[in-house]
Protein backbone atom coordinates (compact mmCIF):
# COMPACT_ATOMS: atom_id res chain seq x y z
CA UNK A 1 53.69 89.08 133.53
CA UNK A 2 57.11 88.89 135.22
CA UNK A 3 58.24 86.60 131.85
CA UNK A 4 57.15 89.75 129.69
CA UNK A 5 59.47 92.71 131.67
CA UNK A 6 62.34 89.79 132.05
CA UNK A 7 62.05 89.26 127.84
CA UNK A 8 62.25 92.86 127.28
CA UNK A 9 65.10 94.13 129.75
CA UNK A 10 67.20 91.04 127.93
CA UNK A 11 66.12 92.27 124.25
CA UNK A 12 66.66 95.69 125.42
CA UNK A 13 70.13 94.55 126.78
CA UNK A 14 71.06 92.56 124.09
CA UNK A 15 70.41 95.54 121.83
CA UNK A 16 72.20 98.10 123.58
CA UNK A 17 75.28 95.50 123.68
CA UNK A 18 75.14 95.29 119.81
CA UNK A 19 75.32 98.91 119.26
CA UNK A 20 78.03 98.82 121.65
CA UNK A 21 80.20 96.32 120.13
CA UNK A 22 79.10 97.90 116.46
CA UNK A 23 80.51 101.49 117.77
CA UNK A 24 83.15 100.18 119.49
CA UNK A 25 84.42 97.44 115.68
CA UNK A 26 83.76 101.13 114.11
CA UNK A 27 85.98 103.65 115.82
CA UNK A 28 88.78 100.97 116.32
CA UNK A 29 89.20 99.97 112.34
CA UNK A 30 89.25 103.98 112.09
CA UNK A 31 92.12 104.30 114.20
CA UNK A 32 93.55 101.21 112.15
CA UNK A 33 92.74 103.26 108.93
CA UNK A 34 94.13 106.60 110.15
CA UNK A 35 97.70 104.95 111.85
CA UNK A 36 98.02 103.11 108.37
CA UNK A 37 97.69 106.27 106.24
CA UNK A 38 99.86 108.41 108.71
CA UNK A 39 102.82 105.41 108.62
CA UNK A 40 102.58 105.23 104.73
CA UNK A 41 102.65 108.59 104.12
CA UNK A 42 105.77 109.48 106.73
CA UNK A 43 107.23 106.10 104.68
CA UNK A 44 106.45 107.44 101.47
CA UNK A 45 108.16 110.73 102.58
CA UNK A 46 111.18 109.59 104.24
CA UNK A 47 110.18 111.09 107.51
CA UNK A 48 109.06 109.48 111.38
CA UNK A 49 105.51 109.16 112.17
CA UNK A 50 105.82 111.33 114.99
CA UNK A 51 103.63 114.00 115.66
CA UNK A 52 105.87 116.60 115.95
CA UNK A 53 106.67 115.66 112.31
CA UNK A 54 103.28 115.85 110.55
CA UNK A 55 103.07 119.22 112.73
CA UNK A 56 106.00 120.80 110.83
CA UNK A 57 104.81 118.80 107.35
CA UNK A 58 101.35 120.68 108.18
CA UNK A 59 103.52 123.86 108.80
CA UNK A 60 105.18 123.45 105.30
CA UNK A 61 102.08 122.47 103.54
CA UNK A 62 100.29 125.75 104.70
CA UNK A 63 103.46 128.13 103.90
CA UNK A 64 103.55 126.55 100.14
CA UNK A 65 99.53 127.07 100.37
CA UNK A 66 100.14 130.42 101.40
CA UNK A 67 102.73 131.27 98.67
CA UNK A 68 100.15 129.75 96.01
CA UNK A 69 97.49 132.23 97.31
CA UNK A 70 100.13 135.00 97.44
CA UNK A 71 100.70 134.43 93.42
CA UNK A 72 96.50 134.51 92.97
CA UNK A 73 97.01 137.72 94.29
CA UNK A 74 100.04 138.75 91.63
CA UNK A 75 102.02 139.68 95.16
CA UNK A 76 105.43 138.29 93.47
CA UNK A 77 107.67 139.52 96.58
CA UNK A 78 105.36 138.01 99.45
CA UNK A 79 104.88 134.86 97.14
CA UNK A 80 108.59 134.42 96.76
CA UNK A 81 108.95 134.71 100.81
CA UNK A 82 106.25 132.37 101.53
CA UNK A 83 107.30 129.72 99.25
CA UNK A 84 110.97 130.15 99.95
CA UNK A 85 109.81 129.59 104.12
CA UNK A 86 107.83 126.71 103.02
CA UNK A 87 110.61 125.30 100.91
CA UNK A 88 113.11 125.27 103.87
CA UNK A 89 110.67 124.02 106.43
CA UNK A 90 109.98 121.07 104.64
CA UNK A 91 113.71 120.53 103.13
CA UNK A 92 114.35 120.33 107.16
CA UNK A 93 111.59 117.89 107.37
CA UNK A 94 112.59 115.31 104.03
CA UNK A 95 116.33 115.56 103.72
């Protein structure tokens, strides 16, 4: 009987350690993935793969965004403004 309970705590063990090391292959060729795509895209864009730098490209992104939505709308002064902001922001950013 002892045999039995030592066969299944090792199985059980063994099987625990494969999801382990499955999860842990997984989430580490993800962070591969995702520090690949940030370096190639602050290549592609002239720019450091900082942080603070894909902050302020986020910034610009979402002021261009907003000046898109703002000509949707037919607001031709705020869409001007937010496009003009998102402009400079990101001329700051890729000079």
């Amino acid at each position: 009987m002892e045999e039995f309970f030592t066969w299944a705590g090792r199985t059980l063990g063994d099987a625990i350690r494969f999801v382990v090391d499955l999860l842990t292959g997984f989430f580490a060729n993800i962070g591969d993935a995702a520090r690949g795509f940030l370096d190639g895209l602050a290549g592609a864009l002239g720019i450091s793969p900082s942080l603070v730098s894909m902050a302020v490209l986020l910034i610009g992104l979402w002021l261009l965004w907003a000046g898109v939505r703002a000509l949707m709308r037919r607001a031709i002064l705020g869409a001007l403004i937010w496009l003009l902001l998102g402009v400079t922001v990101l001329s700051w950013l890729i000079y």
